[in-house]
C-alpha atoms as a PDB file:
ATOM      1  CA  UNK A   1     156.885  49.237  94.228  1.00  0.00           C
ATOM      2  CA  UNK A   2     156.344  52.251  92.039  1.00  0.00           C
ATOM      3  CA  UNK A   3     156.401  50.513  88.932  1.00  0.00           C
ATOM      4  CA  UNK A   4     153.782  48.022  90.272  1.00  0.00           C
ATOM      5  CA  UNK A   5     151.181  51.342  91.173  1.00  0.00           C
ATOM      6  CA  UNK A   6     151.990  52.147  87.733  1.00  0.00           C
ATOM      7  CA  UNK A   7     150.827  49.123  86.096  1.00  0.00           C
ATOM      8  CA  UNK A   8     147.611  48.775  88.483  1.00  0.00           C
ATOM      9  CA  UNK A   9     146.962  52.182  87.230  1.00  0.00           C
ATOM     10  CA  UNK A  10     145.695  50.811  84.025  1.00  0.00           C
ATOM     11  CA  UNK A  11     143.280  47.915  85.461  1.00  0.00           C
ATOM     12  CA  UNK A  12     141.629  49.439  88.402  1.00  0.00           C
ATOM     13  CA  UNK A  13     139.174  51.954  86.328  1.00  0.00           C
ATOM     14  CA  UNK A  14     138.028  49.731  83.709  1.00  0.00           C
ATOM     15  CA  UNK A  15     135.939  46.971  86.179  1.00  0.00           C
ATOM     16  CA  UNK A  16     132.350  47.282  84.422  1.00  0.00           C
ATOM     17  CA  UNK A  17     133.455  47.619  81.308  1.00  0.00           C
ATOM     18  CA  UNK A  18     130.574  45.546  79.722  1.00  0.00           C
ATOM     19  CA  UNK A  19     127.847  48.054  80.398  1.00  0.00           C
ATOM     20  CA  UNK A  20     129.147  50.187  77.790  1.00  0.00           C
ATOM     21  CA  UNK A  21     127.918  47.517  74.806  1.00  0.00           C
ATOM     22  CA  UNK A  22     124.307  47.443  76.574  1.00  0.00           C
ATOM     23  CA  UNK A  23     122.774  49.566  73.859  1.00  0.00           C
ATOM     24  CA  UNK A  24     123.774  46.228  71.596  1.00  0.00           C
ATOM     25  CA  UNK A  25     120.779  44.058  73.205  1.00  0.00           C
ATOM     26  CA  UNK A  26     118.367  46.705  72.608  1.00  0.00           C
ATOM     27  CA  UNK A  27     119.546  47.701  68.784  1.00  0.00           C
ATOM     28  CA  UNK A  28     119.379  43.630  67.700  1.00  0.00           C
ATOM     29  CA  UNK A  29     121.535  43.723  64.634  1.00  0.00           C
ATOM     30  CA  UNK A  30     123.660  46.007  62.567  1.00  0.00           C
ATOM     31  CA  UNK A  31     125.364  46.701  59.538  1.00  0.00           C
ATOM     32  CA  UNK A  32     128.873  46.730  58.955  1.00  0.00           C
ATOM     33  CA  UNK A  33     130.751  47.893  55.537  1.00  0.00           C
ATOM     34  CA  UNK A  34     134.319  47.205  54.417  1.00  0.00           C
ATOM     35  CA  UNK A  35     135.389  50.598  52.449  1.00  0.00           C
ATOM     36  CA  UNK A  36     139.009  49.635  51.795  1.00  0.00           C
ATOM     37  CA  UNK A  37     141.611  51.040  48.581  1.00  0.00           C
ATOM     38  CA  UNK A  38     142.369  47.696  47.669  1.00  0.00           C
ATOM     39  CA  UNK A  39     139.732  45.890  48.070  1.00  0.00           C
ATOM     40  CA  UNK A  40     137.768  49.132  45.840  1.00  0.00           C
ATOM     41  CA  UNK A  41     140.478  48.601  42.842  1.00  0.00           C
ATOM     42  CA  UNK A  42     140.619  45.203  42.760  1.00  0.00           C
ATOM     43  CA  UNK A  43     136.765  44.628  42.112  1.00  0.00           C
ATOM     44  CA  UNK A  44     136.016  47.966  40.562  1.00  0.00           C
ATOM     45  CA  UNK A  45     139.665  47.715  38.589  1.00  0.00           C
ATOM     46  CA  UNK A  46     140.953  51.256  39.649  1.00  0.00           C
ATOM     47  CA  UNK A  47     144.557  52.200  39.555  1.00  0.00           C
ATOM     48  CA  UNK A  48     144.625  53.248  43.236  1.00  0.00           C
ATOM     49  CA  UNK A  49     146.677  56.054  44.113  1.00  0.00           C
ATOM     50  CA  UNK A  50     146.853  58.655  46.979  1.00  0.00           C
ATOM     51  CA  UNK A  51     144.421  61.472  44.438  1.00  0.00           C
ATOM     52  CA  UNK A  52     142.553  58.332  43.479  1.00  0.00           C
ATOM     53  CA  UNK A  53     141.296  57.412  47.233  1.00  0.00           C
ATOM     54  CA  UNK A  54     141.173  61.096  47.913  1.00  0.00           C
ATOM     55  CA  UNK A  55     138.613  61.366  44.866  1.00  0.00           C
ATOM     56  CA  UNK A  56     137.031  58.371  45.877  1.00  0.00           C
ATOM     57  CA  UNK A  57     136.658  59.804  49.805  1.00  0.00           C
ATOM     58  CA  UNK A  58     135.277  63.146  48.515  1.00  0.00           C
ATOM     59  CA  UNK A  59     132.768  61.155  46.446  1.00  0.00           C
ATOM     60  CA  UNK A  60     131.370  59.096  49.598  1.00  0.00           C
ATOM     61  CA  UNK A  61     127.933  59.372  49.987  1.00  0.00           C
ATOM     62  CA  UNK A  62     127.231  59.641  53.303  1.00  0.00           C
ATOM     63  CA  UNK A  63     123.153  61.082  53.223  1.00  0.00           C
ATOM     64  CA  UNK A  64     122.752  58.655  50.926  1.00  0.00           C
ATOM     65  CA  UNK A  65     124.168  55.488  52.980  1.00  0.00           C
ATOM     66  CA  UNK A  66     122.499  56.906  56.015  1.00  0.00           C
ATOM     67  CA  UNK A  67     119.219  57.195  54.359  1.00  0.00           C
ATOM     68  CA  UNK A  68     119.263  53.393  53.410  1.00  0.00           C
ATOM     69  CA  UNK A  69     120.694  52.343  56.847  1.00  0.00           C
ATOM     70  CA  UNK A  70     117.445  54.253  58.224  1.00  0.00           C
ATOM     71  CA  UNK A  71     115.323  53.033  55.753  1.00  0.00           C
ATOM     72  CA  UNK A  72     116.017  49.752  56.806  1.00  0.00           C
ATOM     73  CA  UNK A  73     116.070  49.620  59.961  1.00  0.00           C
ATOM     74  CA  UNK A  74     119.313  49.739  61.508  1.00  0.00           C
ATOM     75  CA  UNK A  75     120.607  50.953  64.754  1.00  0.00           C
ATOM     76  CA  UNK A  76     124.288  51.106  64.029  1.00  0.00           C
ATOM     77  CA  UNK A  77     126.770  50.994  61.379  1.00  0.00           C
ATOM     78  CA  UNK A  78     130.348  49.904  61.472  1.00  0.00           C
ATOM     79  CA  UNK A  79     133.118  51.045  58.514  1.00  0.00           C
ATOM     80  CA  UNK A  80     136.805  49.878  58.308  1.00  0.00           C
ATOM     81  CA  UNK A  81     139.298  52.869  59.020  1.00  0.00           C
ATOM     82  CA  UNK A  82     141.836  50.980  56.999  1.00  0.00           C
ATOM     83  CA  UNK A  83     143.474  47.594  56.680  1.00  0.00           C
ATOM     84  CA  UNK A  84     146.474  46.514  54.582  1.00  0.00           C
ATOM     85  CA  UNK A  85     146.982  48.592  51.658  1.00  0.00           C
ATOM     86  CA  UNK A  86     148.543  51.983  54.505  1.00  0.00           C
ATOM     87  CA  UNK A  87     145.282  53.599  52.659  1.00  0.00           C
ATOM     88  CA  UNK A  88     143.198  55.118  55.306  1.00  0.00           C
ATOM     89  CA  UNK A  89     139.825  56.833  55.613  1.00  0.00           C
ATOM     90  CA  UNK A  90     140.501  60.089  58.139  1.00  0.00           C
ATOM     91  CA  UNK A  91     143.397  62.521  58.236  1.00  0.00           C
ATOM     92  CA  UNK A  92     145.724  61.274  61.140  1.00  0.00           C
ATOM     93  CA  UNK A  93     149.284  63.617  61.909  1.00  0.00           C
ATOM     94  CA  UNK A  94     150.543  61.136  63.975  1.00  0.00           C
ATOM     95  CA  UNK A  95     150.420  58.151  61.599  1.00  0.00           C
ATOM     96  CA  UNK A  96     152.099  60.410  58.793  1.00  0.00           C
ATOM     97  CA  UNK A  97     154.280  61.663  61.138  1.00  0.00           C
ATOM     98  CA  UNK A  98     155.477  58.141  62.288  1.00  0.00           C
ATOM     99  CA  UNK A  99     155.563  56.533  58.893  1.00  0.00           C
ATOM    100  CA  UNK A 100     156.871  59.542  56.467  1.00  0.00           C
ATOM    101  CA  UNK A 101     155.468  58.348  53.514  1.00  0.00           C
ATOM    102  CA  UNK A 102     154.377  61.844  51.062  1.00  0.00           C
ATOM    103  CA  UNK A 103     152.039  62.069  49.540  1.00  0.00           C
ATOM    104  CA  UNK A 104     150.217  61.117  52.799  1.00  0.00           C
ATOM    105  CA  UNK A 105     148.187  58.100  52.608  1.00  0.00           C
ATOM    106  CA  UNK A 106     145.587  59.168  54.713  1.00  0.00           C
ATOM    107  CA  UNK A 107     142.299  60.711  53.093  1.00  0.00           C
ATOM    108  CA  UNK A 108     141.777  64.695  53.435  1.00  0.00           C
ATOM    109  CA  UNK A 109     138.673  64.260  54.114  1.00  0.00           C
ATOM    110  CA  UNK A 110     137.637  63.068  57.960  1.00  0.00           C
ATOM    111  CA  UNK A 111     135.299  60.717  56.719  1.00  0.00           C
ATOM    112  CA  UNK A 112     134.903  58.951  59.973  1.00  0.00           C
ATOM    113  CA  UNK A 113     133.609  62.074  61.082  1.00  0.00           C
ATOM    114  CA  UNK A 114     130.931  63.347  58.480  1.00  0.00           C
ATOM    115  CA  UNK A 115     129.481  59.535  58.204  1.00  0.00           C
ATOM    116  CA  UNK A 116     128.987  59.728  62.326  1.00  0.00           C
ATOM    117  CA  UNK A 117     127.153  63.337  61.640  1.00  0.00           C
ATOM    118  CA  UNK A 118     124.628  61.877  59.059  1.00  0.00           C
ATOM    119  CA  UNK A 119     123.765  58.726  60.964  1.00  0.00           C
ATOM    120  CA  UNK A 120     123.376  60.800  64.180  1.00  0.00           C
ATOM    121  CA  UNK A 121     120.232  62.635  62.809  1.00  0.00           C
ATOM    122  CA  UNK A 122     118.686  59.112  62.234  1.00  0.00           C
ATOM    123  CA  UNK A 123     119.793  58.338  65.567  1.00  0.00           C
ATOM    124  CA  UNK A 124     122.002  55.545  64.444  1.00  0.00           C
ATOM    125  CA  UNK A 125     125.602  55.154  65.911  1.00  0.00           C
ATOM    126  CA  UNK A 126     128.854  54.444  64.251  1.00  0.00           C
ATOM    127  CA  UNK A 127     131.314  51.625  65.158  1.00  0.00           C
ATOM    128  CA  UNK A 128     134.881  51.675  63.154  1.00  0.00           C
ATOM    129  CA  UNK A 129     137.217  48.787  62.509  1.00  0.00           C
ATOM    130  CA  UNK A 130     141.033  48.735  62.739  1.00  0.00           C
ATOM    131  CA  UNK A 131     143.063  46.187  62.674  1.00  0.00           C
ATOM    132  CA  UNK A 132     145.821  45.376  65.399  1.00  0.00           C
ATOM    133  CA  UNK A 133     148.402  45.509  63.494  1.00  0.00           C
ATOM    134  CA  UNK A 134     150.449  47.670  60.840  1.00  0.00           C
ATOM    135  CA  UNK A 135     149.016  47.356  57.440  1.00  0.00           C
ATOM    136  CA  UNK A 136     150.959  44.658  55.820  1.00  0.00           C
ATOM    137  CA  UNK A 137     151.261  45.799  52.389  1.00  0.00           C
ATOM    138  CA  UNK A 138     153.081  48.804  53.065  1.00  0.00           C
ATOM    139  CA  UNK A 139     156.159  47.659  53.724  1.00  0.00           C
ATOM    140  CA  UNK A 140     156.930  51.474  54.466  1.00  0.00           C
ATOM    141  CA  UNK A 141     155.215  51.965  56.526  1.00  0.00           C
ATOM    142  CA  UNK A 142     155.244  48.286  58.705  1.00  0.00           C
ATOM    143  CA  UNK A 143     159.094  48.839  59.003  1.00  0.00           C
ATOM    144  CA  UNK A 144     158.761  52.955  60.806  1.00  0.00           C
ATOM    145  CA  UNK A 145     156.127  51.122  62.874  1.00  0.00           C
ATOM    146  CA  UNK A 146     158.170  48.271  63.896  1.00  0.00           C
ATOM    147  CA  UNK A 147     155.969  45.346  63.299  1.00  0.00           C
ATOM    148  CA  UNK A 148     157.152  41.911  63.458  1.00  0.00           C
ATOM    149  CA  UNK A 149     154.090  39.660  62.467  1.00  0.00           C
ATOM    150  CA  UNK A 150     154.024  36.282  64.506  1.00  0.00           C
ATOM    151  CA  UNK A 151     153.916  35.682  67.954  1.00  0.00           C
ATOM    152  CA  UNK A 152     156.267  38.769  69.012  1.00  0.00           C
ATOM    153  CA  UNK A 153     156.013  41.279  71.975  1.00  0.00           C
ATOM    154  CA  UNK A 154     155.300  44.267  69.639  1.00  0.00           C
ATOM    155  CA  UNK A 155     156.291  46.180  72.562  1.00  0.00           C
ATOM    156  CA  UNK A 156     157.628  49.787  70.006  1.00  0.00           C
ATOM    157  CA  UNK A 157     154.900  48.880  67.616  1.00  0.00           C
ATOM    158  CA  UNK A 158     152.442  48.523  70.150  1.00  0.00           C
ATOM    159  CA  UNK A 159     153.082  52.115  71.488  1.00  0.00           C
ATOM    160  CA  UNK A 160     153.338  53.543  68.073  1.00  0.00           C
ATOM    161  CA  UNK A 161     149.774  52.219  67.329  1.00  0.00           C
ATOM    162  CA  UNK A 162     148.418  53.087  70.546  1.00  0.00           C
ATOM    163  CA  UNK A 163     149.387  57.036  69.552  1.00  0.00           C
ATOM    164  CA  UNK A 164     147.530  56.566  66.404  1.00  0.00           C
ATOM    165  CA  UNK A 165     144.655  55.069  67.598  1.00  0.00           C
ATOM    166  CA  UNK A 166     144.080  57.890  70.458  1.00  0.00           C
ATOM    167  CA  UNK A 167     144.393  60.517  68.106  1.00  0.00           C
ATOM    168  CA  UNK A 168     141.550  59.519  66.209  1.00  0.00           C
ATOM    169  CA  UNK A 169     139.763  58.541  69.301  1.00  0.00           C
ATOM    170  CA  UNK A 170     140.355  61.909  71.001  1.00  0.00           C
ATOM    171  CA  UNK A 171     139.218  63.882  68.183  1.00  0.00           C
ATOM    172  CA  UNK A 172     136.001  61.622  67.084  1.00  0.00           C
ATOM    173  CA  UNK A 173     135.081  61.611  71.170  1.00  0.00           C
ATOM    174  CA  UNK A 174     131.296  60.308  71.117  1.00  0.00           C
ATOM    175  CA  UNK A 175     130.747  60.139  67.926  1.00  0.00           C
ATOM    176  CA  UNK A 176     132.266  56.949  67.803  1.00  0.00           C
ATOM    177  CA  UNK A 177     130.170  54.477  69.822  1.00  0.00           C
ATOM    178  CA  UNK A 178     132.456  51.495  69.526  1.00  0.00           C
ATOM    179  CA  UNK A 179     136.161  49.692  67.794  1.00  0.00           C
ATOM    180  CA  UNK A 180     136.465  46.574  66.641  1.00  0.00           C
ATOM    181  CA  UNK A 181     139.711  45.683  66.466  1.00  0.00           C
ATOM    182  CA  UNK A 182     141.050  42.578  63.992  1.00  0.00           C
ATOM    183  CA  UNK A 183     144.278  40.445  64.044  1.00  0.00           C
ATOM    184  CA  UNK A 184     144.559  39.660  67.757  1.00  0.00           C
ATOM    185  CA  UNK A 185     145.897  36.657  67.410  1.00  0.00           C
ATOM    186  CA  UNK A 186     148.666  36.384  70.005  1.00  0.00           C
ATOM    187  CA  UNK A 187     147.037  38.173  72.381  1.00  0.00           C
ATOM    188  CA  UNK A 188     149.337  36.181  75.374  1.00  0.00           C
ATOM    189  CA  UNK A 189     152.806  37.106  73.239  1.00  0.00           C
ATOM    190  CA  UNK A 190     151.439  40.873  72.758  1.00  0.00           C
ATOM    191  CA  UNK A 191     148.862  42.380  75.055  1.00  0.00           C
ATOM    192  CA  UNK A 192     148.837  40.213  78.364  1.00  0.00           C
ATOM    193  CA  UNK A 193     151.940  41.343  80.098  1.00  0.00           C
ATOM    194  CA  UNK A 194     151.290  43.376  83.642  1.00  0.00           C
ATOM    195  CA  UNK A 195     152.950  46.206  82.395  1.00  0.00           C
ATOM    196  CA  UNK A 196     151.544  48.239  79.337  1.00  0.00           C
ATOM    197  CA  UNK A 197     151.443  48.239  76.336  1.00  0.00           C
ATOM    198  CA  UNK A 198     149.092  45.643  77.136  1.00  0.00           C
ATOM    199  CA  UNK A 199     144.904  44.913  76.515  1.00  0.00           C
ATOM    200  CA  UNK A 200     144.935  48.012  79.524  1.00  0.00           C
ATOM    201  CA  UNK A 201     146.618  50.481  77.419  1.00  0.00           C
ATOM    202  CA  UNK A 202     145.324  49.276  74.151  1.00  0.00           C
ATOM    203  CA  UNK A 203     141.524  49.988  75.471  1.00  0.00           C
ATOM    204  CA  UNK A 204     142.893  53.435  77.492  1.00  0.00           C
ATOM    205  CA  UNK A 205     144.033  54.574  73.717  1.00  0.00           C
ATOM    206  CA  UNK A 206     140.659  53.393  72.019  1.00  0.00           C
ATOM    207  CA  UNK A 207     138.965  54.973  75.006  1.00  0.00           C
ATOM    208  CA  UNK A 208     140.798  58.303  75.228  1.00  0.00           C
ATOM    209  CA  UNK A 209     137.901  60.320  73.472  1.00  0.00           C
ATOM    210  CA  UNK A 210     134.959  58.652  74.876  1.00  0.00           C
ATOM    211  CA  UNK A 211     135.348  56.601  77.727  1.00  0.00           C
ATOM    212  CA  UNK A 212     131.896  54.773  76.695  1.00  0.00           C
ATOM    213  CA  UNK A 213     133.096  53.445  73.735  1.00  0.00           C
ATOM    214  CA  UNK A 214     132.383  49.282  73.414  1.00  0.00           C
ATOM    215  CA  UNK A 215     135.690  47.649  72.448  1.00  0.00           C
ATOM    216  CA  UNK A 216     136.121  43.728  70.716  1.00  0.00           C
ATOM    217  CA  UNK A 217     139.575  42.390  70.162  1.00  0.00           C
ATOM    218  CA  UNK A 218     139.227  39.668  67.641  1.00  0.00           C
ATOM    219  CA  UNK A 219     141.220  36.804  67.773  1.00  0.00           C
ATOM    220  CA  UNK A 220     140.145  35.204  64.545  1.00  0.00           C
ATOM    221  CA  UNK A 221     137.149  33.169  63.243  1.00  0.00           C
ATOM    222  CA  UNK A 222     136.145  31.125  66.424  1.00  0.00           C
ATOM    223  CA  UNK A 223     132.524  29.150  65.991  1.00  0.00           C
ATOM    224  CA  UNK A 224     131.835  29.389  70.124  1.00  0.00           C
ATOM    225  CA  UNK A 225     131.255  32.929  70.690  1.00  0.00           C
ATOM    226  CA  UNK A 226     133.490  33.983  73.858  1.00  0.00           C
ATOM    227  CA  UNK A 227     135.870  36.832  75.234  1.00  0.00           C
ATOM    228  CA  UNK A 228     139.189  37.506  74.595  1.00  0.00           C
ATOM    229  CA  UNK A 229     139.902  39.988  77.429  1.00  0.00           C
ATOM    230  CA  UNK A 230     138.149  41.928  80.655  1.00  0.00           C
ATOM    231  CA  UNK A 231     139.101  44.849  79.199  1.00  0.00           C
ATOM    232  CA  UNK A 232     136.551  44.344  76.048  1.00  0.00           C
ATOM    233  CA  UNK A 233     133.007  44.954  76.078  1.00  0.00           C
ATOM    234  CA  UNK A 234     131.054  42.702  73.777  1.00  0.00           C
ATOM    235  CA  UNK A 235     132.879  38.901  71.904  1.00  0.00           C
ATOM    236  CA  UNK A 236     134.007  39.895  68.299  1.00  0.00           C
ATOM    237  CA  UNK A 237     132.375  36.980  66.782  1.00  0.00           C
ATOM    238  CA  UNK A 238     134.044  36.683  63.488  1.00  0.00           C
ATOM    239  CA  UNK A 239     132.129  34.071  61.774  1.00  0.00           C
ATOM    240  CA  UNK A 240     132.282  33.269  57.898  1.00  0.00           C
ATOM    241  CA  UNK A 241     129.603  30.153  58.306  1.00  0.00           C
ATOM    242  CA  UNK A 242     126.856  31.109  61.024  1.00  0.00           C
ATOM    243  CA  UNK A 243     125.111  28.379  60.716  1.00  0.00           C
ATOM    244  CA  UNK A 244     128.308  26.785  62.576  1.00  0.00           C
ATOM    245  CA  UNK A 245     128.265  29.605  65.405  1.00  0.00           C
ATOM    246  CA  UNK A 246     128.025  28.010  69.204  1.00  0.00           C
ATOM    247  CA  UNK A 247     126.830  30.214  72.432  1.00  0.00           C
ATOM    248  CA  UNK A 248     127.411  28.485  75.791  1.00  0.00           C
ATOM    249  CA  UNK A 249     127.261  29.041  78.925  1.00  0.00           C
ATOM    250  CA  UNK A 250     125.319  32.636  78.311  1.00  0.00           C
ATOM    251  CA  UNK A 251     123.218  34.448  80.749  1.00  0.00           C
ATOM    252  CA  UNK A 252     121.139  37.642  80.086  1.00  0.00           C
ATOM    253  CA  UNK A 253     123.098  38.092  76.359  1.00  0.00           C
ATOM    254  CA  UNK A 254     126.751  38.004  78.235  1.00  0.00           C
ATOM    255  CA  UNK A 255     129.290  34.998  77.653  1.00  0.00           C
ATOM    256  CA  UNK A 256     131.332  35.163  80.859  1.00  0.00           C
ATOM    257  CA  UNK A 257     130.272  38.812  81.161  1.00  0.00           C
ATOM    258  CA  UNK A 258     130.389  40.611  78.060  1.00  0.00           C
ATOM    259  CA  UNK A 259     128.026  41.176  75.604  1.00  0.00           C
ATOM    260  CA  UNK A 260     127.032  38.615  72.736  1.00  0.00           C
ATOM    261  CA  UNK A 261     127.784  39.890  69.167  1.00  0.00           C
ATOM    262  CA  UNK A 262     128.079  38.052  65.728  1.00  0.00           C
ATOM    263  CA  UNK A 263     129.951  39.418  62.532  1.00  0.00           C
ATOM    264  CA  UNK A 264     129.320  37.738  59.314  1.00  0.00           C
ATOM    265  CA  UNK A 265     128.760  38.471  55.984  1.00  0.00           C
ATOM    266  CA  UNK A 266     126.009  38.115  53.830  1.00  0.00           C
ATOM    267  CA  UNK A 267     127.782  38.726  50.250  1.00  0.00           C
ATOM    268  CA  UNK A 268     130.215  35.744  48.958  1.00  0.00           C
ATOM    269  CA  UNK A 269     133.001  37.039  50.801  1.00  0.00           C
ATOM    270  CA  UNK A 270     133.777  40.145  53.084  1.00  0.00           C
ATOM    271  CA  UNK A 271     132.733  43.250  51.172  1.00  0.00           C
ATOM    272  CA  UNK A 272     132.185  41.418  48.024  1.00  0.00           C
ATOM    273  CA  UNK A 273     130.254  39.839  45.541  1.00  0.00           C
ATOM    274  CA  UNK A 274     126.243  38.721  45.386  1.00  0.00           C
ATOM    275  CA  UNK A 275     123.884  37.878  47.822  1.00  0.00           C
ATOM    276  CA  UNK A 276     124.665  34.267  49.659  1.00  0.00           C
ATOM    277  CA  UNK A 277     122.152  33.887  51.713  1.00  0.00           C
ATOM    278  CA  UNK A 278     118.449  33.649  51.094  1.00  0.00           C
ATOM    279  CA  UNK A 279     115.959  36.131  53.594  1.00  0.00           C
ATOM    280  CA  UNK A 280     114.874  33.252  55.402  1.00  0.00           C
ATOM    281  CA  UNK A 281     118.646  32.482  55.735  1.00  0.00           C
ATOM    282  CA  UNK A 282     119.919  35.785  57.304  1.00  0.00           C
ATOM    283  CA  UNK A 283     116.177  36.013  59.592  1.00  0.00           C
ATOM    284  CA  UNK A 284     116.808  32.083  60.700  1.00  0.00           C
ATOM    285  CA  UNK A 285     120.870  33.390  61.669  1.00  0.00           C
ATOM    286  CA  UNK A 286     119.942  36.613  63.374  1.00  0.00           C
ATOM    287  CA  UNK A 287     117.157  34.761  65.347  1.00  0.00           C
ATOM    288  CA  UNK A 288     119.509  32.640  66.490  1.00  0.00           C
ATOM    289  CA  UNK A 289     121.604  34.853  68.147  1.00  0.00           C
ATOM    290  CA  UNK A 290     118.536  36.997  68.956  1.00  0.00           C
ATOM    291  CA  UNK A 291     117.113  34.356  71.234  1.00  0.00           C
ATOM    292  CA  UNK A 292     120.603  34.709  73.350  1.00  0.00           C
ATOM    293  CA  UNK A 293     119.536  38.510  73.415  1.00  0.00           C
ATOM    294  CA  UNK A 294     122.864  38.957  70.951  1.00  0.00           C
ATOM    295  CA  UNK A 295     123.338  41.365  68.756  1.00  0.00           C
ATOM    296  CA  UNK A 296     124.011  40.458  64.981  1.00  0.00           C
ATOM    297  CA  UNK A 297     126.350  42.678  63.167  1.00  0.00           C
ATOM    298  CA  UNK A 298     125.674  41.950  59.113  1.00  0.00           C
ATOM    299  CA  UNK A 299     128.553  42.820  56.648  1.00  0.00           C
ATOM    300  CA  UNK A 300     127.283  43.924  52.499  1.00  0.00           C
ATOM    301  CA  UNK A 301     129.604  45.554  50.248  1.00  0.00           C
ATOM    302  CA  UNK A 302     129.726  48.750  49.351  1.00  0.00           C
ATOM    303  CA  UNK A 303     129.476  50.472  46.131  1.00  0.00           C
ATOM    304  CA  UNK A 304     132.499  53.349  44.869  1.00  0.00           C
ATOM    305  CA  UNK A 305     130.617  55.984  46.376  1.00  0.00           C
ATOM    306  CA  UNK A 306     129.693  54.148  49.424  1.00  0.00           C
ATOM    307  CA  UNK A 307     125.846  52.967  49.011  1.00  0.00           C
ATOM    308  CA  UNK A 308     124.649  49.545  49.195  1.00  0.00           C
ATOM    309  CA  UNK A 309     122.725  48.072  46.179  1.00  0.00           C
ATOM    310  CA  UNK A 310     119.426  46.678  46.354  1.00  0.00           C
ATOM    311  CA  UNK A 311     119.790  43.038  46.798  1.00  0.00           C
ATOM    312  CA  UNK A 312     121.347  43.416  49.975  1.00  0.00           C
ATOM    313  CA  UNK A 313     118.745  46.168  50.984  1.00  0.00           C
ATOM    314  CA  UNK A 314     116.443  43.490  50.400  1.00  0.00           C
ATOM    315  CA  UNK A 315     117.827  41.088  52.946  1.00  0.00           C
ATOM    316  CA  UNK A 316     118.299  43.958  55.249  1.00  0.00           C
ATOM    317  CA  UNK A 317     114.472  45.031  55.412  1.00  0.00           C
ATOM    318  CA  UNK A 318     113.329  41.948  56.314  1.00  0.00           C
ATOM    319  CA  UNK A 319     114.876  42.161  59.300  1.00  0.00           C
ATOM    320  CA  UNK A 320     113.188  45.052  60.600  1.00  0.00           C
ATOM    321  CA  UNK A 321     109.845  43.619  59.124  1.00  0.00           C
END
């Protein structure tokens, strides 16, 4: 009996979860930016190392990337923490702790942090991405974690990560407005078991520091728009071709009570290349998910020290106009 209390524990408090993406409806679209070590070397053709990102983190213009998020229009931004390469963009004990690798392969700098300070005085909020599981290319580090990839339990992993995540969450508290979190894509092998780690204790982690934050659990480029979990606030809506995207079934911007939201990209692939899509493109997409009373989340690369060129600027005012 005690161990069932236990497990209730974790669902009772987190009922209306959705109200905490309402802001979503009312900010329209948003801007999203992958800042990630390998994805930097391989198109800017650095030798990445761990005084390489750290250079590379110091350098971030932050004023600067606020100014142009302000300039055109948005009401929230979303950077990746970190992905596959174990490179990661805020200082986090517990990770190096856990994984042992030295030099530390998390920046010095909390850029997390600084980013959320500059957009604040524009009164834009921050969202970060991290995926679900351990970063892949660090074999290091994926083996002190204990991640199987597949349909696996996860269960040490799972509580590993969870430490991770609610160390950053606990010291970022509201200046993080939202997570996004990638890779779900056995969510009934990993997270749905009645006992935690599950979806309960993966959102308690991501909510430890603010317990408003908006969480998505992405299970993978899906064209109709839906929810993963209760315990997630708005539908992750990874989409690479939006004119493909499907909403059913929606009432007042919710699918099945959570709020609409649509990820894409608007450069030839996620954080890279040129413009693909004309203005009249990325208006004609956002108004589509606009007239569900969604909220559009637009991805455009980023530049070494974090600013977005003017092609994608372009695309971006029009929005606001």
């Amino acid at each position: 009996m005690r161990k069932t209390l236990v497990s209730l524990a974790f669902f009772l408090p987190l009922l209306p979860a959705q109200d905490r993406a309402a802001w979503m409806q009312q900010a329209q679209w948003g801007v999203m930016g992958h800042y990630l070590a390998d994805w930097q070397a391989r198109v800017h053709n650095l030798a990445m190392s761990v005084e390489q990102w750290n250079h590379m983190i110091d350098a971030f213009d932050v004023e600067t990337l606020a100014g142009q998020l302000q300039s055109v229009g948005a009401r929230y931004y979303q950077i990746t923490i970190g992905q596959n390469s174990g490179y990661y963009l805020s200082p986090n004990a517990t990770y190096d702790k856990i994984v042992g690798i030295l030099p530390g392969k998390c920046s010095r700098r909390d850029l997390v942090a600084d980013l959320s300070a500059a957009l604040a005085r524009r009164g834009i909020k921050l969202m970060v991405y991290l995926p679900s599981g351990a970063p892949g290319q660090d074999h290091v580090a994926a083996a002190a974690l204990e991640w199987r990839n597949g349909p696996f339990p996860n269960r040490e992993f799972q509580r590993k990560w969870e430490q991770v995540i609610r160390e950053w969450s606990l010291r970022w508290g509201k200046k993080v407005a939202g997570w996004w979190f990638d890779g779900c894509y056995f969510p009934n092998s990993m997270y749905r078991s009645p006992d935690p780690p599950n979806f309960a204790s993966f959102a308690a982690a991501a909510r430890a520091g603010n317990p408003d934050a908006a969480i998505a659990f992405n299970p993978g480029v899906v064209y109709r728009l839906l929810s993963l979990t209760p315990y997630e606030d708005f539908t992750a809506g990874e989409i690479d071709n939006p004119e493909l995207v499907a909403i059913r079934r929606a009432a007042e911007g919710r699918i099945d009570g959570v709020q609409i939201q649509m990820l894409s990209y608007l450069g030839q692939s996620w954080g890279m290349g040129a413009p693909r899509f004309s203005t009249d493109q990325v208006i004609a997409f956002t108004r589509k998910i606009r007239d569900a009373h969604g909220a559009v989340t637009w991805d455009v690369p980023l530049e070494p020290n974090g600013t977005i060129s003017q092609p994608f600027l372009d695309r971006l005012s029009a929005l606001a106009k």
